[in-house]
N, C-alpha and C. Protein backbone atom coordinates (compact mmCIF):
# COMPACT_ATOMS: atom_id res chain seq x y z
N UNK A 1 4.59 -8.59 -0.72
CA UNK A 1 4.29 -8.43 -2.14
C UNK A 1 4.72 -9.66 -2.94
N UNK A 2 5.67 -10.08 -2.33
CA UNK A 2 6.34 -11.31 -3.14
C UNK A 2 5.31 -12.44 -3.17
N UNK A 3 4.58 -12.36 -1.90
CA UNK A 3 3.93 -14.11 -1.80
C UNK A 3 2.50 -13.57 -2.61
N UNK A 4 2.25 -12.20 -3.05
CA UNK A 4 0.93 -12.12 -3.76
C UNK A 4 1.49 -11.72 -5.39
N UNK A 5 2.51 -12.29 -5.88
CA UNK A 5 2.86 -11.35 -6.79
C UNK A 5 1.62 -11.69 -8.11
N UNK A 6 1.31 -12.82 -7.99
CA UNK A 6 0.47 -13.40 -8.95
C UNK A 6 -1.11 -12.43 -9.53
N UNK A 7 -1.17 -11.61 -8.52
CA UNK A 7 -2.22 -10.54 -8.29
C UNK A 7 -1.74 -8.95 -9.08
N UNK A 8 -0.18 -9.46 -9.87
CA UNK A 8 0.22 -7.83 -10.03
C UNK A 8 0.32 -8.12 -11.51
N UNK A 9 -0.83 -8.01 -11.94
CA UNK A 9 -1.12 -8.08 -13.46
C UNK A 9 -1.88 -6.90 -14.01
N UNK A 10 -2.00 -6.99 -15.64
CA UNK A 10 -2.90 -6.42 -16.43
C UNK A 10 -2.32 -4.68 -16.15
N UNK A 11 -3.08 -3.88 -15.78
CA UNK A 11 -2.61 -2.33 -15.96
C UNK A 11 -2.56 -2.36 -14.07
N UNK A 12 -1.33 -1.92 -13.53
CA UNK A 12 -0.65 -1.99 -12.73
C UNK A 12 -0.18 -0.68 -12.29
N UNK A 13 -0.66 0.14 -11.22
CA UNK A 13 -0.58 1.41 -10.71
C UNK A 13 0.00 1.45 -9.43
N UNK A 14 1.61 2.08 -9.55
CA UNK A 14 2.13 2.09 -8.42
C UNK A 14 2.72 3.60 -7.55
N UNK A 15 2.63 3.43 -6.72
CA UNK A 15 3.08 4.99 -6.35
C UNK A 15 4.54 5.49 -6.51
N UNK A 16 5.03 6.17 -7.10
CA UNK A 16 6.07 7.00 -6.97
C UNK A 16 7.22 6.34 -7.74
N UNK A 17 7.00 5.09 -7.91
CA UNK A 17 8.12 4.86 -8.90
C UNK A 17 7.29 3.47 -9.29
N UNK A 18 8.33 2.66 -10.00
CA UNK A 18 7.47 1.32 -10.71
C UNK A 18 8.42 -0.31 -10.13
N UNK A 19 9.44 -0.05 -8.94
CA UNK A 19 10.16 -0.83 -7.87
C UNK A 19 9.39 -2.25 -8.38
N UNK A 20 8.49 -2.31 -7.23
CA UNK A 20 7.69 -3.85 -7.37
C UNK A 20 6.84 -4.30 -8.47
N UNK A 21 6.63 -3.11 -9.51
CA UNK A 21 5.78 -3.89 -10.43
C UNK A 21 6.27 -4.50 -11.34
N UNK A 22 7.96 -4.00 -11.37
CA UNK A 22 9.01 -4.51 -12.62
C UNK A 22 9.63 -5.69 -11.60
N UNK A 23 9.84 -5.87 -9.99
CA UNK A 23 10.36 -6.66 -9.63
C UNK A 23 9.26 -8.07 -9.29
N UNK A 24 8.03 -7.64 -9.44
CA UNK A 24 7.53 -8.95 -9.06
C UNK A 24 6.59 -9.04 -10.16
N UNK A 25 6.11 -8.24 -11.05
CA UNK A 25 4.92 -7.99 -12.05
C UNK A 25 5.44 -8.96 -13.35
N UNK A 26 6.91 -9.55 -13.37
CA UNK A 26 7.31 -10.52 -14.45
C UNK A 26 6.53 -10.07 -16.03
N UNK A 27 5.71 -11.01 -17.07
CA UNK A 27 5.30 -10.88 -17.81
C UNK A 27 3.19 -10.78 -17.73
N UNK A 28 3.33 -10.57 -16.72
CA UNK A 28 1.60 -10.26 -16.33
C UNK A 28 1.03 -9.00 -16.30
N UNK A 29 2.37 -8.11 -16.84
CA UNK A 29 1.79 -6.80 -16.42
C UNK A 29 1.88 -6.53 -17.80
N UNK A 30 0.68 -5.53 -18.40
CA UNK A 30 -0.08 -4.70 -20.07
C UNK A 30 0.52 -3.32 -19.56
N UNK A 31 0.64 -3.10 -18.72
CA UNK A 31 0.67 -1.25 -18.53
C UNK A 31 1.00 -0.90 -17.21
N UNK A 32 2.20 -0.15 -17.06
CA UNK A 32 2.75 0.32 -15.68
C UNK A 32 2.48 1.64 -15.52
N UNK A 33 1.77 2.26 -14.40
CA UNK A 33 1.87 3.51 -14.22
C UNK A 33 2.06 3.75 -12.99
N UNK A 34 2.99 5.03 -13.02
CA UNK A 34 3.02 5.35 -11.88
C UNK A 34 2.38 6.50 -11.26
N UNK A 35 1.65 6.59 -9.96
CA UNK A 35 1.05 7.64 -9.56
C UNK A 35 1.84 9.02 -8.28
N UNK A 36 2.13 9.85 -8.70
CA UNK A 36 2.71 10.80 -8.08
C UNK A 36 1.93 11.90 -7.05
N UNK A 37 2.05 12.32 -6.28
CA UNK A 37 1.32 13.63 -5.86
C UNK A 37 1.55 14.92 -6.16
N UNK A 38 2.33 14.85 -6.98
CA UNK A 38 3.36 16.35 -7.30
C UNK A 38 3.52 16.33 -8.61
N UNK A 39 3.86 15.63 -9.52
CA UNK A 39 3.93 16.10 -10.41
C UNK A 39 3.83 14.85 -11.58
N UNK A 40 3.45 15.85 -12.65
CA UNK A 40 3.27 14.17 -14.05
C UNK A 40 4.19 14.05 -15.32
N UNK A 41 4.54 13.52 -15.56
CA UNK A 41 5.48 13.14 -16.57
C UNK A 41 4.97 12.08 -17.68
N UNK A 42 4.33 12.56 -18.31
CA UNK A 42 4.17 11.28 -20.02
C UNK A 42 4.94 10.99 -20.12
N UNK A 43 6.84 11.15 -20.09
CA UNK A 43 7.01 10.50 -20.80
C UNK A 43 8.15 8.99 -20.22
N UNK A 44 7.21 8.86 -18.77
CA UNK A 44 7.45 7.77 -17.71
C UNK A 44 6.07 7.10 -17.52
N UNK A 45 5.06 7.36 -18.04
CA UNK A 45 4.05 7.38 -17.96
C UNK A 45 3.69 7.00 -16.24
N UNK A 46 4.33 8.66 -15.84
CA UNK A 46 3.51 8.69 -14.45
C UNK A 46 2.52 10.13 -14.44
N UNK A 47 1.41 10.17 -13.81
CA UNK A 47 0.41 10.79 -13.46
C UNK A 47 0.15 11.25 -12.19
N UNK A 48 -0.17 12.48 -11.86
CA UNK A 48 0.01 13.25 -10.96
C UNK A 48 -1.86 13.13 -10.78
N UNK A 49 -1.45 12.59 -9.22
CA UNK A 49 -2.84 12.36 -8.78
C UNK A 49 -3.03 12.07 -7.23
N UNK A 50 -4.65 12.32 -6.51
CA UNK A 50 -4.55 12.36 -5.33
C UNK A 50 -5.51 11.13 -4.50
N UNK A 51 -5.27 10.40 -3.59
CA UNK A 51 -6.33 9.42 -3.20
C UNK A 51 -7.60 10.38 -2.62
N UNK A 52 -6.75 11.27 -1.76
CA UNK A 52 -7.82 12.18 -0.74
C UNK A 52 -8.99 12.75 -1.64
N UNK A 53 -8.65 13.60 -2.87
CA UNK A 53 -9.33 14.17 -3.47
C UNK A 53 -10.05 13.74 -5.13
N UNK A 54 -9.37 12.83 -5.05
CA UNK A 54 -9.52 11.68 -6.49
C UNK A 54 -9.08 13.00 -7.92
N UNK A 55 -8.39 14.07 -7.33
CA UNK A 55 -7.88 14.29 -8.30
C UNK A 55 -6.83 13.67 -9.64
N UNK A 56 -7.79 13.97 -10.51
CA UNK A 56 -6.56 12.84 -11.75
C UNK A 56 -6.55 11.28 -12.29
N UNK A 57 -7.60 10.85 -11.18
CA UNK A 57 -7.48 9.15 -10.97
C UNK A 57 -9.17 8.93 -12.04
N UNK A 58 -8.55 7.70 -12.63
CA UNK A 58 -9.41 7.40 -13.55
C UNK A 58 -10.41 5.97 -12.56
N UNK A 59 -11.93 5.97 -12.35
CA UNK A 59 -12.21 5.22 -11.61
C UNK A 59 -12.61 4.18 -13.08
N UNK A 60 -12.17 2.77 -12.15
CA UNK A 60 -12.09 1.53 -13.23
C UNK A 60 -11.53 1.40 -14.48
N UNK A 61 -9.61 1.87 -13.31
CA UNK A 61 -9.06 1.97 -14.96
C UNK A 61 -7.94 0.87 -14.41
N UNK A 62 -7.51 0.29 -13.32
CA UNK A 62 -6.96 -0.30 -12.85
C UNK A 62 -6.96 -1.52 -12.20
N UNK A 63 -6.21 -2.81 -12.79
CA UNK A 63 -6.22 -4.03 -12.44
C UNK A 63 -5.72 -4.59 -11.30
N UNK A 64 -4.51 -3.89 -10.74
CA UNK A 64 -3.84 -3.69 -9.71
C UNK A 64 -3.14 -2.65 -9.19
N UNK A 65 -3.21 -2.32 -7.82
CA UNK A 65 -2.54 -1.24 -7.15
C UNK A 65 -1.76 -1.73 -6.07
N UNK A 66 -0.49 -0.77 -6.28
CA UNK A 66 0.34 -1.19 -5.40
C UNK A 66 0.26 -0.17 -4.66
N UNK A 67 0.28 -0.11 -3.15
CA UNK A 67 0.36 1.19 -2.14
C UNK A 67 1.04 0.64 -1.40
N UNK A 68 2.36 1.32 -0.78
CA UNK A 68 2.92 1.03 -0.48
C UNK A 68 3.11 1.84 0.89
N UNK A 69 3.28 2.15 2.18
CA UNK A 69 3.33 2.72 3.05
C UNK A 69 3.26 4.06 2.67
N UNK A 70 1.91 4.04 2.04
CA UNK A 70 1.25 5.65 1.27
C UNK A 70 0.40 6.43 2.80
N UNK A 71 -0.83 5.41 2.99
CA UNK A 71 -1.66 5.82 4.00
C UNK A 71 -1.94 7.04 4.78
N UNK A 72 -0.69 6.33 5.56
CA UNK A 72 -0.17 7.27 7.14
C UNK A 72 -0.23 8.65 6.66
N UNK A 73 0.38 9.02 5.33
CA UNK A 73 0.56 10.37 4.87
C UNK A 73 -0.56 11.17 4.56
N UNK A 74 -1.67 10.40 4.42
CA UNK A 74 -2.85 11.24 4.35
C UNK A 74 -3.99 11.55 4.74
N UNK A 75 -4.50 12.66 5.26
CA UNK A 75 -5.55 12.90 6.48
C UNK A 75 -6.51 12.60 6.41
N UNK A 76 -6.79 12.93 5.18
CA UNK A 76 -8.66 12.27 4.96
C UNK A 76 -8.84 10.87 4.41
N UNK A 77 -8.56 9.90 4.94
CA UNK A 77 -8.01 8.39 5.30
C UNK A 77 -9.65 8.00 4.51
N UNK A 78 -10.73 7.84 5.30
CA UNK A 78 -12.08 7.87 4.53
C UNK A 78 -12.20 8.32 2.69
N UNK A 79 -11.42 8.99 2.41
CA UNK A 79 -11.73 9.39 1.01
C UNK A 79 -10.98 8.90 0.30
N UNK A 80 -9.69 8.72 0.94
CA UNK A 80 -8.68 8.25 0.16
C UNK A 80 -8.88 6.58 -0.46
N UNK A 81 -9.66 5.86 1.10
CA UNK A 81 -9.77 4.53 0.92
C UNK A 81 -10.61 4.28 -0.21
N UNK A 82 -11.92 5.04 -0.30
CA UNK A 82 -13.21 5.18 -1.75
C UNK A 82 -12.53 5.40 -2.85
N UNK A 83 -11.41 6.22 -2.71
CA UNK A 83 -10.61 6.44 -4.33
C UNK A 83 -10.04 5.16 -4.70
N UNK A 84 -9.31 4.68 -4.06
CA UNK A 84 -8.53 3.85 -4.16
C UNK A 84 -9.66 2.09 -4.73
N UNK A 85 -10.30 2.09 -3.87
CA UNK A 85 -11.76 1.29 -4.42
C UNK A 85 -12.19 1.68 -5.52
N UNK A 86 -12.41 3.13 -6.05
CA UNK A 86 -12.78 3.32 -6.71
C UNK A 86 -12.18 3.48 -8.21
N UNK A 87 -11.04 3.79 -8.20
CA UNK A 87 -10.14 3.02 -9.37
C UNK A 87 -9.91 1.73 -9.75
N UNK A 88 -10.06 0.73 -8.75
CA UNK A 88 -9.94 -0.43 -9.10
C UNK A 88 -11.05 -0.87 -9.84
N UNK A 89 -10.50 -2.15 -11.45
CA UNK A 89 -11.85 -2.26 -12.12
C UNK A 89 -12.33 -3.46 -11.11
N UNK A 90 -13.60 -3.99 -12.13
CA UNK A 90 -14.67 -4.92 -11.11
C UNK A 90 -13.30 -6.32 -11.07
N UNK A 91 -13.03 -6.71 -10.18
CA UNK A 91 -12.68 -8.12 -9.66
C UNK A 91 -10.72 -7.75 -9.53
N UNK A 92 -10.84 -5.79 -9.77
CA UNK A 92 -9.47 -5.82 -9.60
C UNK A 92 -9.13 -5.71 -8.21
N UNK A 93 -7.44 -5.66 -7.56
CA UNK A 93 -6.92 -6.16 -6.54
C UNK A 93 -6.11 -4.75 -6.22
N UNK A 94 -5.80 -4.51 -4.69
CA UNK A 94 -5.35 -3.48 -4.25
C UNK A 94 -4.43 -4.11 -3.04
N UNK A 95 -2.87 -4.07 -3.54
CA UNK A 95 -1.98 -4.45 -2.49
C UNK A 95 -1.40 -3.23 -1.34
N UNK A 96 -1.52 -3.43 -0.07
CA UNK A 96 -1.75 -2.10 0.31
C UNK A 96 -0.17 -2.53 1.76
N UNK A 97 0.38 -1.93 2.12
CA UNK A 97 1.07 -2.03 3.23
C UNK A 97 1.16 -0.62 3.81
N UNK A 98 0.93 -0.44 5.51
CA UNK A 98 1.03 0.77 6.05
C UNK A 98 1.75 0.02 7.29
N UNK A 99 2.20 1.34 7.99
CA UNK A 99 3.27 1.40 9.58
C UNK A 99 2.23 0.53 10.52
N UNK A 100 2.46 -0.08 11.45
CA UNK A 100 2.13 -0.15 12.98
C UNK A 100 2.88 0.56 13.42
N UNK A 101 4.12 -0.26 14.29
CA UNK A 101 4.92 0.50 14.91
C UNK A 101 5.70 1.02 14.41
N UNK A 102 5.70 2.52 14.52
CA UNK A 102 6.72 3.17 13.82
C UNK A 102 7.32 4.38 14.18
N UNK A 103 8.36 5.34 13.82
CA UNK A 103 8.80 6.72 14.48
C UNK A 103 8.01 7.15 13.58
N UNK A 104 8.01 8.86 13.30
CA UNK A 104 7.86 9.63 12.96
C UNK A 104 8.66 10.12 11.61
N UNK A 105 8.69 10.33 10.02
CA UNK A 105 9.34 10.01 9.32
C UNK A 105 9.34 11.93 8.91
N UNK A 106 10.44 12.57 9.50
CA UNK A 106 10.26 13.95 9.49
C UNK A 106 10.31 14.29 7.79
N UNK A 107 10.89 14.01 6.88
CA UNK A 107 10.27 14.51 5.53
C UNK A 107 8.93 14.10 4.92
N UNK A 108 8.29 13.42 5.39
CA UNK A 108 6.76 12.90 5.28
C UNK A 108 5.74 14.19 5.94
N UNK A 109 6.58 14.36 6.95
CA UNK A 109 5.71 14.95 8.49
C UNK A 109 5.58 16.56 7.38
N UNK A 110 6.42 17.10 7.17
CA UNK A 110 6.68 18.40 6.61
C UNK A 110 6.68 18.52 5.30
N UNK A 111 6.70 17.60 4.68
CA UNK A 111 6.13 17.95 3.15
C UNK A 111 4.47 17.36 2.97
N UNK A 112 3.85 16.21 4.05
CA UNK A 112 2.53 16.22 3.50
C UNK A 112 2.08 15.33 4.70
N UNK A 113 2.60 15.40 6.03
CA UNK A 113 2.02 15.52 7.15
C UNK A 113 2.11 13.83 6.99
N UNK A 114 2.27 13.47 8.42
CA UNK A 114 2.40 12.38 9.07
C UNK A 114 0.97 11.90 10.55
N UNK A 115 0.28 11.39 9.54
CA UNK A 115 -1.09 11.17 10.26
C UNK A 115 -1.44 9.69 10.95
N UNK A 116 -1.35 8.68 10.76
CA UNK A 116 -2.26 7.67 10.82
C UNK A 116 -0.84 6.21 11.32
N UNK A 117 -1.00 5.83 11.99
CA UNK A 117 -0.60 4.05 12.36
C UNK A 117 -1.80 3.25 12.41
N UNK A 118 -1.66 2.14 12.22
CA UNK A 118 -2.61 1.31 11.91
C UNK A 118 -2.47 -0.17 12.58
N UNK A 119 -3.39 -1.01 12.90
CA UNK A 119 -3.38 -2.23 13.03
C UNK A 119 -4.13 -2.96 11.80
N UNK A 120 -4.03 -4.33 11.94
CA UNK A 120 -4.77 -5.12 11.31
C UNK A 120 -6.14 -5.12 11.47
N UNK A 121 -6.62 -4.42 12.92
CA UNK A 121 -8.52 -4.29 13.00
C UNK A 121 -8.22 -3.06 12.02
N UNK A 122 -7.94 -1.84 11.93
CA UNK A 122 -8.07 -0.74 11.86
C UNK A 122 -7.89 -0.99 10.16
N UNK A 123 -7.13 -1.46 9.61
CA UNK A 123 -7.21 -1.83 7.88
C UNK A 123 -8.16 -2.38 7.15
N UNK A 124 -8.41 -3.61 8.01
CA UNK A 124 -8.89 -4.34 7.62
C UNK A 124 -10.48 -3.36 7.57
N UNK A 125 -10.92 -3.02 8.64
CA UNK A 125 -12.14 -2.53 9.16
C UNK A 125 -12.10 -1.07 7.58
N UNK A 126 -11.12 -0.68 7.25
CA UNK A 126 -11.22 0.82 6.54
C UNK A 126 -12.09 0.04 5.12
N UNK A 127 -11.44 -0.84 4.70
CA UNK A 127 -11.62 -1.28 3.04
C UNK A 127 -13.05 -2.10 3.63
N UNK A 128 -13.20 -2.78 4.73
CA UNK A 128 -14.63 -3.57 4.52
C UNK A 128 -15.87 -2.55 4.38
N UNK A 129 -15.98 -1.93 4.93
CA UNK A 129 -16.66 -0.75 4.60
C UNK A 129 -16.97 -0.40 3.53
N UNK A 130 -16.56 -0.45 2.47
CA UNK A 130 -16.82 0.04 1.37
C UNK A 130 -17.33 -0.71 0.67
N UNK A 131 -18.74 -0.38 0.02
CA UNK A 131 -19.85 -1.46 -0.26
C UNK A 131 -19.25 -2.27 -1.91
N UNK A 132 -18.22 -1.85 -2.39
CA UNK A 132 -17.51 -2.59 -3.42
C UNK A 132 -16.58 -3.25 -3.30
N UNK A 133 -15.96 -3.70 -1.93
CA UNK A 133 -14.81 -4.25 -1.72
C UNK A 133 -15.57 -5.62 -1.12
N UNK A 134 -14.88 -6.69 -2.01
CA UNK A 134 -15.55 -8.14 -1.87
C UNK A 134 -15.42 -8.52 -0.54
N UNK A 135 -13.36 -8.61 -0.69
CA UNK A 135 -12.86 -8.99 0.55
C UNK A 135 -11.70 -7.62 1.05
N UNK A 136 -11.20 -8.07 2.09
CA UNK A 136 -9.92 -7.30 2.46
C UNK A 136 -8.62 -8.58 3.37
N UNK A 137 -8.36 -8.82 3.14
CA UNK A 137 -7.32 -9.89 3.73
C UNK A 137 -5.78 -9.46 4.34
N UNK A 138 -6.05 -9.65 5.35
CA UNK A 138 -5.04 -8.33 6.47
C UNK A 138 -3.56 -9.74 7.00
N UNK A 139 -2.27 -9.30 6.69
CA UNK A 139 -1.52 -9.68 7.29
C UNK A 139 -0.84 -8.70 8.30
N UNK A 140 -0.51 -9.32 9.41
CA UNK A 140 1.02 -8.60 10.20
C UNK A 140 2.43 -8.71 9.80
N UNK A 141 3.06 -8.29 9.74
CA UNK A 141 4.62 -8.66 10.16
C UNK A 141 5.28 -8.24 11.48
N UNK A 142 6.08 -8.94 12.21
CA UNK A 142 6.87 -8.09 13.14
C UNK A 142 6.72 -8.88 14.16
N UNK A 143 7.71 -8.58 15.44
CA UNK A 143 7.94 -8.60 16.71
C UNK A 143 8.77 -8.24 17.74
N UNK A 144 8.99 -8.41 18.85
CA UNK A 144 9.32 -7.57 19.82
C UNK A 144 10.62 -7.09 19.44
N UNK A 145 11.60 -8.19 19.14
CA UNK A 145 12.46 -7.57 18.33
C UNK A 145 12.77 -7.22 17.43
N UNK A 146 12.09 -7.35 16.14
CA UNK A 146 12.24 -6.58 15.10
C UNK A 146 11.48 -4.85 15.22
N UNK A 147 10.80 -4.75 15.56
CA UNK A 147 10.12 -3.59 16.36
C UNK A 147 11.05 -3.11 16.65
N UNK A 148 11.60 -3.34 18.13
CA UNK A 148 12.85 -2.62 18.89
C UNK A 148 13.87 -2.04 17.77
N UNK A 149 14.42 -3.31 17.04
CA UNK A 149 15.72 -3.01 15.87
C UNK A 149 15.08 -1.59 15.07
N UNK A 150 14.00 -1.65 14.67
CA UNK A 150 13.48 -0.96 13.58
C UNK A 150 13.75 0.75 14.72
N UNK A 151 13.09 0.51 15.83
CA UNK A 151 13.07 1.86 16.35
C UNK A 151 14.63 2.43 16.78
N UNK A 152 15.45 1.64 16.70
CA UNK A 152 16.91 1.96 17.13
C UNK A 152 17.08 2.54 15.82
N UNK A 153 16.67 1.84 14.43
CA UNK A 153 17.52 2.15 13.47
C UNK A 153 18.51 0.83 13.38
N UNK A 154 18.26 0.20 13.54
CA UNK A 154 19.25 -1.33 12.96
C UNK A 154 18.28 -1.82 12.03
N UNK A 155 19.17 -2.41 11.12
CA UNK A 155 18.76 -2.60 9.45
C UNK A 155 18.13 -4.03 9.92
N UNK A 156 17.56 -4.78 8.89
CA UNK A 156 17.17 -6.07 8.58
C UNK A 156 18.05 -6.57 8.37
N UNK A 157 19.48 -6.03 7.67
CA UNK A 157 20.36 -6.87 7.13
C UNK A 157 21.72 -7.18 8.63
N UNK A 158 21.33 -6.12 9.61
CA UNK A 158 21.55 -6.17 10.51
C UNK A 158 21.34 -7.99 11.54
N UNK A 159 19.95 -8.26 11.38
CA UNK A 159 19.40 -9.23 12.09
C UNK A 159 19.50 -11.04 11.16
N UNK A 160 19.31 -11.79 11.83
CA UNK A 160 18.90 -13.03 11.67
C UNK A 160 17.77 -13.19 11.04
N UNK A 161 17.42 -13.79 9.61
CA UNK A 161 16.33 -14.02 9.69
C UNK A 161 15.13 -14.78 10.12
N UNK A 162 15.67 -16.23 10.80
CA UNK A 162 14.78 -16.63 12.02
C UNK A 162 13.96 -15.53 12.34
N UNK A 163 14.78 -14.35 13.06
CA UNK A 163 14.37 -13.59 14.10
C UNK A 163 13.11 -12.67 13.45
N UNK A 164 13.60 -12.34 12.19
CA UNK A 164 12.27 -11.99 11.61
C UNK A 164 11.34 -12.23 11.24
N UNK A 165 11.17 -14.02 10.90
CA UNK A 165 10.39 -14.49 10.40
C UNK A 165 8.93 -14.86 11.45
N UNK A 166 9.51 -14.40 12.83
CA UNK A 166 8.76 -14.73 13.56
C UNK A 166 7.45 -13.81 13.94
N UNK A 167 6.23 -14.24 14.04
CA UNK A 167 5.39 -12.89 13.64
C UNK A 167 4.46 -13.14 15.23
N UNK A 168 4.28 -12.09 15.77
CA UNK A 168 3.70 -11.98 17.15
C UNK A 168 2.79 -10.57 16.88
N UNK A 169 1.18 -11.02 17.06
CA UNK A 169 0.77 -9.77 16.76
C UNK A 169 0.42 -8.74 17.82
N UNK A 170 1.30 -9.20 18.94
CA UNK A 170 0.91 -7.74 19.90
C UNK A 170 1.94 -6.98 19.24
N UNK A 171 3.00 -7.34 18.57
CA UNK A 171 3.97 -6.07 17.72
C UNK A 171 3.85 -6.04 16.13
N UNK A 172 2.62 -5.29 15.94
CA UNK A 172 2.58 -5.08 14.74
C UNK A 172 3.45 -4.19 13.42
N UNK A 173 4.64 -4.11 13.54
CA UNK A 173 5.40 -3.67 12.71
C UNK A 173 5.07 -2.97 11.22
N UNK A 174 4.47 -4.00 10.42
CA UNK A 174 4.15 -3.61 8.96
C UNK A 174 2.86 -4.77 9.02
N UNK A 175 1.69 -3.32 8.88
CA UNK A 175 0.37 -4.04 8.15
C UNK A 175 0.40 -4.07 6.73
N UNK A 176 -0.15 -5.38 6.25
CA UNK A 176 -0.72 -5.80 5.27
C UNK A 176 -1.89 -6.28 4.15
N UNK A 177 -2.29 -5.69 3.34
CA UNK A 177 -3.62 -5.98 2.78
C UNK A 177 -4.33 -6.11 1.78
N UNK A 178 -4.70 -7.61 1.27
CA UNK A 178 -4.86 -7.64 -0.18
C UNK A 178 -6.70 -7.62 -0.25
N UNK A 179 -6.51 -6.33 -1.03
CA UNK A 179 -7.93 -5.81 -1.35
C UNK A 179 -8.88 -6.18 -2.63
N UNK A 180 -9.93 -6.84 -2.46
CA UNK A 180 -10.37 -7.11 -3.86
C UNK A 180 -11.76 -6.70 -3.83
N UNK A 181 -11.99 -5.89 -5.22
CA UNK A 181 -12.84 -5.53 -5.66
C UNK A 181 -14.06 -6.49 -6.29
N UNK A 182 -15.49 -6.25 -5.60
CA UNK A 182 -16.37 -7.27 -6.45
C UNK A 182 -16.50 -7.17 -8.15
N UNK A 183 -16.49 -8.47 -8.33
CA UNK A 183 -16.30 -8.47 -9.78
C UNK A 183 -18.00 -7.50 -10.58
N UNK A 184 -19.00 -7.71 -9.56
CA UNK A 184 -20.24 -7.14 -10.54
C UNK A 184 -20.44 -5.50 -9.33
């Protein structure tokens, strides 16, 4: 998020809280909202809304979206991706990160189900599809050992960062993906 922050402007929609849009959104951002699945609050100006079902979501009301390891959590992956396109206005941007390798995140699993890992074909391939998405631009992070650390449960702050910086994509750790909407 950091190396795209330049993309987190104008009205700025993030899930579940407003973390990266106040930490990287500086003075580019007109309007923060946050999007919830459960419940809405005016007077945080967050909105209770769904990708799967486009309940709540205003299409072409949004300059940027932040999603943040949302995905995995939701089953109908196809509908969710069209919502998410489909809120964005013409030439707006959709920052997206989901799991590769990953456990099983048991309060995810049991409050709204734990579905989907992903690669960089498999992301990239969801958003090109969609006859309004200009581009989709897919990063990896990760490798053999950061993978391993992650599945033990050893922190980042745990490791070297050499060791992380090093990116090998047979261990895809954390996919990445900056989504842009055609401007016409």
């Amino acid at each position: 998020l950091e190396s795209q922050k330049r993309l987190i402007q104008g009205t700025v929609m993030e899930i579940g809280d407003r973390t990266y849009t106040e930490k990287f959104g500086e003075d580019r951002v007109n309007d923060s909202i946050i999007l919830h699945v459960e419940k809405e609050d005016p007077g945080i100006h967050q909105i209770k809304g769904n990708f799967a079902t486009g309940e709540g979501l205003q299409p072409e009301s949004i300059d940027c979206l932040i999603c943040t390891q949302t995905l995995p959590f939701i089953y109908d992956l196809p509908s969710a991706v069209a919502h998410i396109v489909e809120i964005l206005k013409k030439g707006g941007t959709a920052l997206i990160t989901v799991g590769g390798i990953s456990q099983i995140i048991q309060y995810e699993k049991i409050h709204y189900g734990h579905f989907w890992s992903f690669t960089d074909q498999s992301l990239k391939r969801l958003f090109e599809e969609q006859p309004e998405v200009e581009s989709a631009t897919v990063f990896t992070y990760g490798n053999v050992k950061s993978a391993t650390a992650f599945l033990y449960g050893i922190s980042y702050e745990e490791l070297d960062k050499m060791e992380l910086d090093v990116t090998d994509p047979n261990y895809q750790l954390i996919v990445a993906a900056v989504i842009k909407k055609k401007e016409i």
